[in-house]
Each structure stands twice: as structure tokens, then as C-alpha cells.
N, C-alpha and C. Protein backbone atom coordinates (compact mmCIF):
# COMPACT_ATOMS: atom_id res chain seq x y z
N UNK A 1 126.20 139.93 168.60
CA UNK A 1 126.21 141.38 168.59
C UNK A 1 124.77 141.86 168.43
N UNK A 2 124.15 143.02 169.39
CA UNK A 2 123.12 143.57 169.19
C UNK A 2 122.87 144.48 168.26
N UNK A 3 121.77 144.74 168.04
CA UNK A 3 121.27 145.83 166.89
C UNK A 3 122.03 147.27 167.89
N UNK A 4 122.81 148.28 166.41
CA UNK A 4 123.16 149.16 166.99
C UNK A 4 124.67 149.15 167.39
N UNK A 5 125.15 147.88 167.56
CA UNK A 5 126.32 147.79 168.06
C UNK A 5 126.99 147.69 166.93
N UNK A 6 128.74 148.31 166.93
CA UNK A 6 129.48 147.79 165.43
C UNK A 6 130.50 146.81 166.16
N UNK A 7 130.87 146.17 165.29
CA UNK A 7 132.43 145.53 165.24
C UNK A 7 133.42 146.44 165.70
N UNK A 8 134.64 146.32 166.59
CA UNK A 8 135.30 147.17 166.74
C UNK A 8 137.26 146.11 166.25
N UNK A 9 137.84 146.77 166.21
CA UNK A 9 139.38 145.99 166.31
C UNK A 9 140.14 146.89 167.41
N UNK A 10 140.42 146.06 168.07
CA UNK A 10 141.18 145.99 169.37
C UNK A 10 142.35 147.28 168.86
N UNK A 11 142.49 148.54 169.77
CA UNK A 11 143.60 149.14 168.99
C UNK A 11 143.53 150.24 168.52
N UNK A 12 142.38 150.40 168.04
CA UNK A 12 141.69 151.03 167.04
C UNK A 12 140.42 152.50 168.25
N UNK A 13 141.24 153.85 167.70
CA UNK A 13 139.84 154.42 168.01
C UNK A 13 138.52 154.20 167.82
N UNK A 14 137.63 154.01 168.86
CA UNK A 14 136.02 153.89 167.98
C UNK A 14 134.79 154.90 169.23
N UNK A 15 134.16 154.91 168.96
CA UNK A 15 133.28 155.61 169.58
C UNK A 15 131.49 154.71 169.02
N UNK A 16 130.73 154.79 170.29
CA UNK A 16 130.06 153.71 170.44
C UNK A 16 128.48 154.33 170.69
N UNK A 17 127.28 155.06 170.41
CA UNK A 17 126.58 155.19 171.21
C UNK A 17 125.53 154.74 171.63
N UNK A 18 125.02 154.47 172.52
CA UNK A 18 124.15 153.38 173.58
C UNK A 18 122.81 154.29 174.02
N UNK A 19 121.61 153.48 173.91
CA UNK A 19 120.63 154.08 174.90
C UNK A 19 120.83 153.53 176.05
N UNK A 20 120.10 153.74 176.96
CA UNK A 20 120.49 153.60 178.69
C UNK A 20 119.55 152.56 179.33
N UNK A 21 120.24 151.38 178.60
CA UNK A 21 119.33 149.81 179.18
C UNK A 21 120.02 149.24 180.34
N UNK A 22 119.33 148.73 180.95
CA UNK A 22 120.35 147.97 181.94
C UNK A 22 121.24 147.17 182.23
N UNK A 23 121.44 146.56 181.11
CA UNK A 23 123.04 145.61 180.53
C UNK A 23 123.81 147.08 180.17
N UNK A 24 123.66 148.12 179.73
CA UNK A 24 124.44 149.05 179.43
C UNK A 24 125.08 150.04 180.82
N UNK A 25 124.24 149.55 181.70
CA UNK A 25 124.64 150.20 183.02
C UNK A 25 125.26 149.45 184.16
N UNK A 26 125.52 148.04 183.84
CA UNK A 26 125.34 146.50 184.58
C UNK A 26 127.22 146.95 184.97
N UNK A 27 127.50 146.37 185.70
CA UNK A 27 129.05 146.41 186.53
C UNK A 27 129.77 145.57 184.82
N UNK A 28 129.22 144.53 184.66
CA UNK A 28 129.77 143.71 183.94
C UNK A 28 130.18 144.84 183.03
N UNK A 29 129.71 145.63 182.03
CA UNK A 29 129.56 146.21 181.08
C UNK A 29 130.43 147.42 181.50
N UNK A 30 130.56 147.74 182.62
CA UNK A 30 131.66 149.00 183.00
C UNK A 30 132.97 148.27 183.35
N UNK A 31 132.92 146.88 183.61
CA UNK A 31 134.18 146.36 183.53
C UNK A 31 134.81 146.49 181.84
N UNK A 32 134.37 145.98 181.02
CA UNK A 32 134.34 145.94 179.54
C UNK A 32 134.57 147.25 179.34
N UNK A 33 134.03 148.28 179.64
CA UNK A 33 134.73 149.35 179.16
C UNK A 33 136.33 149.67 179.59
N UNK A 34 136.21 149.76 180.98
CA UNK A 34 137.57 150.48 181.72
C UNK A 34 138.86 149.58 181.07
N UNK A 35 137.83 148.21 180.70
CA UNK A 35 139.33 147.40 179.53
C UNK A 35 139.70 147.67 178.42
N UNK A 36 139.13 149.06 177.93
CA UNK A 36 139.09 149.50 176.73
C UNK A 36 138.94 151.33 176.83
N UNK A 37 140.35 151.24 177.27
CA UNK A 37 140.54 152.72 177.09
C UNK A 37 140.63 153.24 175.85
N UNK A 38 140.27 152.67 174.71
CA UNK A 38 140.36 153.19 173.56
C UNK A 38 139.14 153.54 172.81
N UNK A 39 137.92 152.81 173.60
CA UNK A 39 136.39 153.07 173.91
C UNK A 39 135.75 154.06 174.29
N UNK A 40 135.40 154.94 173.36
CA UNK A 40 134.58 156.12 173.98
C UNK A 40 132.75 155.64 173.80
N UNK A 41 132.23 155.32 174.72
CA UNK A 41 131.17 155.76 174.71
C UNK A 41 130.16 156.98 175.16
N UNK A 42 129.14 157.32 174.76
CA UNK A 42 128.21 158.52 174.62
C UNK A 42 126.95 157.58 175.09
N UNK A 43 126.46 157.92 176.01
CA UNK A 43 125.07 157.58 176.89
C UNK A 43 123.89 158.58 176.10
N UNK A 44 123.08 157.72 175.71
CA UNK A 44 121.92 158.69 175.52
C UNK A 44 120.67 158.71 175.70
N UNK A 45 119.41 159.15 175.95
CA UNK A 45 118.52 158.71 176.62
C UNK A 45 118.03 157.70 176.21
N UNK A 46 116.77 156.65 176.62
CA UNK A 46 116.59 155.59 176.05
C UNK A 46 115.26 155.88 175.03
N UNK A 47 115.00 157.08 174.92
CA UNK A 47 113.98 157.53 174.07
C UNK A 47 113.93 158.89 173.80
N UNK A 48 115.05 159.21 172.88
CA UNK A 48 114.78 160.50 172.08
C UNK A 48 114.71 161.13 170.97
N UNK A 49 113.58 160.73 170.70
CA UNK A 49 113.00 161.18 169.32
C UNK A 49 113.89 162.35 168.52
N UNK A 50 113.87 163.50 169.60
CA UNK A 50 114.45 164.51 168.68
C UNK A 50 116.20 164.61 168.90
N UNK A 51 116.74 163.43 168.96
CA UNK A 51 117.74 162.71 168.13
C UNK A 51 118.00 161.69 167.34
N UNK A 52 117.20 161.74 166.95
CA UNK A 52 116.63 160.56 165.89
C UNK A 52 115.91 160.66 164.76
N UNK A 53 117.07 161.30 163.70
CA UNK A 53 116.68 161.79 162.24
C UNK A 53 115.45 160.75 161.13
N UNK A 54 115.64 159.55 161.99
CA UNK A 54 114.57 158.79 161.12
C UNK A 54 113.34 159.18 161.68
N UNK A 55 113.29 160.01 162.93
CA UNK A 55 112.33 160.47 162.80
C UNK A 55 111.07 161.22 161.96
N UNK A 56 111.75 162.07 161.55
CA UNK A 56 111.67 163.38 160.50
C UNK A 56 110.96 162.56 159.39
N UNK A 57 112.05 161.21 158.78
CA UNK A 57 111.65 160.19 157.84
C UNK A 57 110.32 159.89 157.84
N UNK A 58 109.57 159.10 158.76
CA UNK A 58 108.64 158.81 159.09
C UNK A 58 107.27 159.52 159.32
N UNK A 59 108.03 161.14 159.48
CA UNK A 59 106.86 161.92 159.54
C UNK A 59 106.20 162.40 158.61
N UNK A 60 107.22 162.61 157.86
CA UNK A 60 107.18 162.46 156.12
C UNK A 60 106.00 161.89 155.37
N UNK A 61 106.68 160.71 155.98
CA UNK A 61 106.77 159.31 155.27
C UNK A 61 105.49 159.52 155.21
N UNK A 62 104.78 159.58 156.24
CA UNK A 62 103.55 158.89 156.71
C UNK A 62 102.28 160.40 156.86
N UNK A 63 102.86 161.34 156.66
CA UNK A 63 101.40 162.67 156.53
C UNK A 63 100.64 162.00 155.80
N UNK A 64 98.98 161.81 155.81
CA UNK A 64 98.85 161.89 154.87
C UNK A 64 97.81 160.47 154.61
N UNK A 65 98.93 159.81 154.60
CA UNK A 65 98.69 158.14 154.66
C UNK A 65 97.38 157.88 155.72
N UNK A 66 97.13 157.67 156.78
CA UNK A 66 96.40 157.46 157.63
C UNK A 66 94.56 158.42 157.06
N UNK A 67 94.96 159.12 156.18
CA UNK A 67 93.78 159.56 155.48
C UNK A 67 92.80 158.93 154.38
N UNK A 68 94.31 157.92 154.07
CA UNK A 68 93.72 157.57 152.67
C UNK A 68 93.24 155.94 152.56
N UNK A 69 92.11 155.90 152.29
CA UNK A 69 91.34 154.29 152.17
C UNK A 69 92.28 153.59 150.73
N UNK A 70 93.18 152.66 151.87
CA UNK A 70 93.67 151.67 150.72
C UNK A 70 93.12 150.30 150.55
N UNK A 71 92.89 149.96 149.98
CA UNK A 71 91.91 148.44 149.52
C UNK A 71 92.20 147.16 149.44
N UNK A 72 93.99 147.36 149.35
CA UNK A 72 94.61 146.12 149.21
C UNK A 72 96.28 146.25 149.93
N UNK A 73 96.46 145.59 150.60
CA UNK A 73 97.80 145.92 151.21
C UNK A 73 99.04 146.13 149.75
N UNK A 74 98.43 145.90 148.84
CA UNK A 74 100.03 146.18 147.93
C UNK A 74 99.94 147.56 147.86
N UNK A 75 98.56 147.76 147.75
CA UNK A 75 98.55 149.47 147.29
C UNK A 75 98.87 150.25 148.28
N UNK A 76 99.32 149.90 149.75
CA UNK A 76 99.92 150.73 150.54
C UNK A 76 101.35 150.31 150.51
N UNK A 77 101.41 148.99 150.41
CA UNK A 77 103.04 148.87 149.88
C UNK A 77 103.49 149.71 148.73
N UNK A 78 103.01 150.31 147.48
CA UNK A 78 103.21 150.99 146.60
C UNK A 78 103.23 152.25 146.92
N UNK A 79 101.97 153.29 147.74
CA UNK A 79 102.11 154.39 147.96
C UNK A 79 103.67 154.94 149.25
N UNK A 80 103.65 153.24 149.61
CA UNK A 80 105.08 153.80 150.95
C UNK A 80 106.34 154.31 149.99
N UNK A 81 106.49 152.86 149.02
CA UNK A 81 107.68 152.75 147.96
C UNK A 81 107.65 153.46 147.17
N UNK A 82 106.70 154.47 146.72
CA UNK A 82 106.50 155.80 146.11
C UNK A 82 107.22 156.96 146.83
N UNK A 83 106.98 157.00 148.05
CA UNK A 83 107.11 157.96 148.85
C UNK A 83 109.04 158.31 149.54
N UNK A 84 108.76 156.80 149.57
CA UNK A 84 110.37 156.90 150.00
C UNK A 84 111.66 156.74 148.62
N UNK A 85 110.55 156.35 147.46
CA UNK A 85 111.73 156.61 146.00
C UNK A 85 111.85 158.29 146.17
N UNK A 86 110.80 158.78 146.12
CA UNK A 86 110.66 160.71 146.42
C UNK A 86 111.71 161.40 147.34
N UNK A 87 111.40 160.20 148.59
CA UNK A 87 112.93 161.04 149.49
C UNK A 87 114.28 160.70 148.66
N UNK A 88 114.44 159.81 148.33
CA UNK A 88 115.61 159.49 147.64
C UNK A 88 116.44 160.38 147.01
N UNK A 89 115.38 160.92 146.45
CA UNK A 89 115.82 162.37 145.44
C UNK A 89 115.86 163.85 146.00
N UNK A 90 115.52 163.80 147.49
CA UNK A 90 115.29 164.96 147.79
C UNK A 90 116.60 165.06 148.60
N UNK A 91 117.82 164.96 148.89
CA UNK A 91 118.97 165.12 149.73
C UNK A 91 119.06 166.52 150.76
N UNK A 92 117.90 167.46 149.71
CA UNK A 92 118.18 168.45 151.14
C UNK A 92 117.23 168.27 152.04
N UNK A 93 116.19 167.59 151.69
CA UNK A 93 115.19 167.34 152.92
C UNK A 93 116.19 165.95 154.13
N UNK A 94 116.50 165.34 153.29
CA UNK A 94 117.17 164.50 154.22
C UNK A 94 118.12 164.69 155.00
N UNK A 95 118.74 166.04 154.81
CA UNK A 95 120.37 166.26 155.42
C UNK A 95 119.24 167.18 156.43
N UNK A 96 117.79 167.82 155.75
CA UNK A 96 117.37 168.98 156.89
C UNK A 96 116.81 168.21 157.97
N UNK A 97 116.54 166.65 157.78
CA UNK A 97 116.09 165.91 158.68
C UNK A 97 116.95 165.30 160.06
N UNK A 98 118.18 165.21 159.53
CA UNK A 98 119.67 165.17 160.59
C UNK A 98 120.04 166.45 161.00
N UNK A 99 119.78 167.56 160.21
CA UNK A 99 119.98 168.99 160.85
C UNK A 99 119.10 169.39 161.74
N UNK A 100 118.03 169.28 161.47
CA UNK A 100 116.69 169.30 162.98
C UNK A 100 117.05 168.29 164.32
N UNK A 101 118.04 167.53 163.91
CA UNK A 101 118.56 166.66 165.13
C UNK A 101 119.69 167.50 166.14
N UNK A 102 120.25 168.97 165.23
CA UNK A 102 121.54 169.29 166.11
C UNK A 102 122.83 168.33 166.16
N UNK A 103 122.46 167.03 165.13
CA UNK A 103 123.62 166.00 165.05
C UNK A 103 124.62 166.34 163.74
N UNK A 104 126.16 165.51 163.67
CA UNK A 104 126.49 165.79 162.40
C UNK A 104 126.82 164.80 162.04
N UNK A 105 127.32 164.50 160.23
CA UNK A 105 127.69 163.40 159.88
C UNK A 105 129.24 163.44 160.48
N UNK A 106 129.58 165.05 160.21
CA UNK A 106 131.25 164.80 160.68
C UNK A 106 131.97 164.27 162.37
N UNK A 107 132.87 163.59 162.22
CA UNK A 107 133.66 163.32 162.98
C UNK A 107 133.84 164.43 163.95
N UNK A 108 133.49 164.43 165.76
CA UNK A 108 134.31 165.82 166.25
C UNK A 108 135.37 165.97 166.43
């Protein structure tokens, strides 16, 4: 199983979504679906940032950083693990980071 992909049980509603590689577009792979009418997949581009809330994460993450002379790689390992204990605690920045996506957690 590839990164991205879940487990599914035969039977079972699931919904799947894919960027647009060429095993994802391959005959083989549209056979596999049409055998699985219970398979919804959602095509999405193969690079879009602004659906992609870890985006936001990273932008965060990382203001800032690229300014600052670190001396020893732990001490940028420390200022990252600083930074992302900070998001931890911040839940509305993180939900505003999936909300700048136009995506939801809920089910449609």
C-alpha cells in the first residue's frame, strides 16, 4: 500500500482521494475501480498547495527560521520542536489552517 492510500473492507462505503499520477489514470486502475462500485474516488490535482492545510503548518512553522544563525543542528531541532509544541496549543490557528483550504473535517 502507498503513502496516502487507506485500507478499505470490501462492502463498506469509503471514499479515496488521489493526486493525478499515472498508475492513477492507467486502464489497470479504472478496471479496479468499476469493480468497486462502492469506491468513490475524488481526483485532485497533482500539486495543490492551496488544498493542503499542512501547508499553512509549514508557513508557520518556518517564518522566521531562515533568518536566524543556528550553530548546531540540535538548536534548530529545538527551535522546530518549540514551534510546533506552540501549534499544539493553538487549535484555532490549526482549524484556520484547514479553513483557508475551503476543506472540512465533516463527512458530506
Amino acid at each position: 500500500m502507498t503513502s496516502g492510500q487507506q485500507s478499505v473492507l470490501q462492502g463498506e462505503a469509503q471514499t479515496q482521494h488521489r493526486g493525478i499520477l499515472n498508475t492513477h489514470l492507467s486502464r489497470a486502475m479504472r478496471r479496479y475501480l468499476a469493480a468497486r462500485p462502492w469506491l468513490t474516488v475524488h481526483r485532485l490535482p497533482a500539486y495543490a498547495p492551496d488544498l493542503n492545510p499542512a501547508e499553512g503548518v509549514w508557513a508557520n512553522l518556518t517564518t522566521g527560521l531562515g533568518n536566524h544563525r543556528f550553530d548546531r543542528l540540535d538548536d534548530l531541532k529545538a527551535a522546530i520542536t518549540a514551534r510546533l509544541r506552540r501549534l499544539q496549543h493553538r487549535p484555532d490557528l490549526l482549524t484556520g489552517f484547514l479553513a483557508h483550504t475551503g476543506l472540512s473535517l465533516s463527512p458530506a
